[in-house]
Protein backbone atom coordinates (compact mmCIF):
# COMPACT_ATOMS: atom_id res chain seq x y z
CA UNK A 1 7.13 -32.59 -45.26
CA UNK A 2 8.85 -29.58 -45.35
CA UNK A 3 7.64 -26.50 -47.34
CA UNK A 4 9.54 -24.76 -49.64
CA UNK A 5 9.55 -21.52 -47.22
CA UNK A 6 11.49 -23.38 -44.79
CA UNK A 7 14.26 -24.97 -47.29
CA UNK A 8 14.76 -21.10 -48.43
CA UNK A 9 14.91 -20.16 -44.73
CA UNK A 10 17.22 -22.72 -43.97
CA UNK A 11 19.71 -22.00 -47.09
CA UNK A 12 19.76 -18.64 -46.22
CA UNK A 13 20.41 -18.80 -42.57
CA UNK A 14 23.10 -21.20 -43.30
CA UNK A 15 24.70 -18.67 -45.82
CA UNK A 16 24.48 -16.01 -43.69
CA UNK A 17 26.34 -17.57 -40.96
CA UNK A 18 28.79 -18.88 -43.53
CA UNK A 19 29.12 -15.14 -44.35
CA UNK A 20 29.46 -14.07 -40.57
CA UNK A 21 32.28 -16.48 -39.83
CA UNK A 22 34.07 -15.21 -43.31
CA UNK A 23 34.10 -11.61 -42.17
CA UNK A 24 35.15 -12.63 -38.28
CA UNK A 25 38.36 -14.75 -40.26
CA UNK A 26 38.92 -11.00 -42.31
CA UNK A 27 38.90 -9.43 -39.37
CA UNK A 28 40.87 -11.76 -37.69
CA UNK A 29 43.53 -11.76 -40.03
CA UNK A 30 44.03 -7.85 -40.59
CA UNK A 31 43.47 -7.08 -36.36
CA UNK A 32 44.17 -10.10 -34.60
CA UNK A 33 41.76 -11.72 -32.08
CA UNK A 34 42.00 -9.09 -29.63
CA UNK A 35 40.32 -6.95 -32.32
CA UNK A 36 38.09 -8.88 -33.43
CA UNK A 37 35.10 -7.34 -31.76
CA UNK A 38 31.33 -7.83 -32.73
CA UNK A 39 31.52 -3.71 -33.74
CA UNK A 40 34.26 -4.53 -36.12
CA UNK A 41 32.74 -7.64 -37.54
CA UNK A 42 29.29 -6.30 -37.98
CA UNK A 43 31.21 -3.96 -39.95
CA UNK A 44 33.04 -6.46 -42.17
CA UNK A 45 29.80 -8.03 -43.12
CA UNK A 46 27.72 -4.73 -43.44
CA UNK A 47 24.82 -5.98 -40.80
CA UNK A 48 23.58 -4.73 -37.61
CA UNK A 49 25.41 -6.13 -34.45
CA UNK A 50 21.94 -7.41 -33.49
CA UNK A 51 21.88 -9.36 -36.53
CA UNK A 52 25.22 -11.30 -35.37
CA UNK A 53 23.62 -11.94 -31.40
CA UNK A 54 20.53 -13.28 -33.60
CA UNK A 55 23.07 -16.13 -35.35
CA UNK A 56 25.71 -16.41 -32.65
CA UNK A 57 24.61 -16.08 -28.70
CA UNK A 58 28.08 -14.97 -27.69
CA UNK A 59 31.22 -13.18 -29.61
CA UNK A 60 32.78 -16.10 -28.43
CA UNK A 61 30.87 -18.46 -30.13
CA UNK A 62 31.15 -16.59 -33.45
CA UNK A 63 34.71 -17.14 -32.74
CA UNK A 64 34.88 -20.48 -32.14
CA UNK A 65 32.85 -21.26 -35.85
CA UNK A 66 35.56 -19.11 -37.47
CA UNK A 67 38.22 -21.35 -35.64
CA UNK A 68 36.16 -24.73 -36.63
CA UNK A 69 35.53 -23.21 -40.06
CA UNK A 70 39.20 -22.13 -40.87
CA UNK A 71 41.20 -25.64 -39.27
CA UNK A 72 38.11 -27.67 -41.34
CA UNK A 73 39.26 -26.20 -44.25
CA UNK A 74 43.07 -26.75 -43.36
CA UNK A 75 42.22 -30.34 -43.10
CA UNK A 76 40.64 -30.84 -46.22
CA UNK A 77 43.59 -28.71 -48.16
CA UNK A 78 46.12 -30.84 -46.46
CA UNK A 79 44.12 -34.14 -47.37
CA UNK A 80 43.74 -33.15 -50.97
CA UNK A 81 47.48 -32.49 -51.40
């Protein structure tokens, strides 16, 4: 059984990825991929750098969640048209 504790931990770990891989897309989309850098992304989401190596072990890996994360959402706005 899992305690309520957990669930909120869970949620909230989910959502702040979600929020992560929002800011690295922002970022992407005003500086390019080049500039996407865990500086300028920790600043886009207003946390500590630390706090995105806690979520993500690599930039890279941050970056491929955006990329899985933004063609997802592609798909699902192509199949709903």
């Amino acid at each position: 059984m899992q305690s309520k504790t957990g669930k909120i931990r869970q949620e909230n770990t989910e959502e702040r990825r979600a929020d992560l891989i929002a800011a690295t897309l922002c970022v992407i989309a005003r500086e390019g991929v080049r500039g996407a850098t865990v500086r300028s992304i920790s600043k886009e989401a207003d946390v500590t750098q630390g706090l995105i190596r806690y979520y993500f072990k690599s930039k890279d890996e941050l970056i491929a969640a955006a990329y899985e994360t933004y063609m997802g959402d592609l798909v699902n706005a192509a199949d709903a048209a």
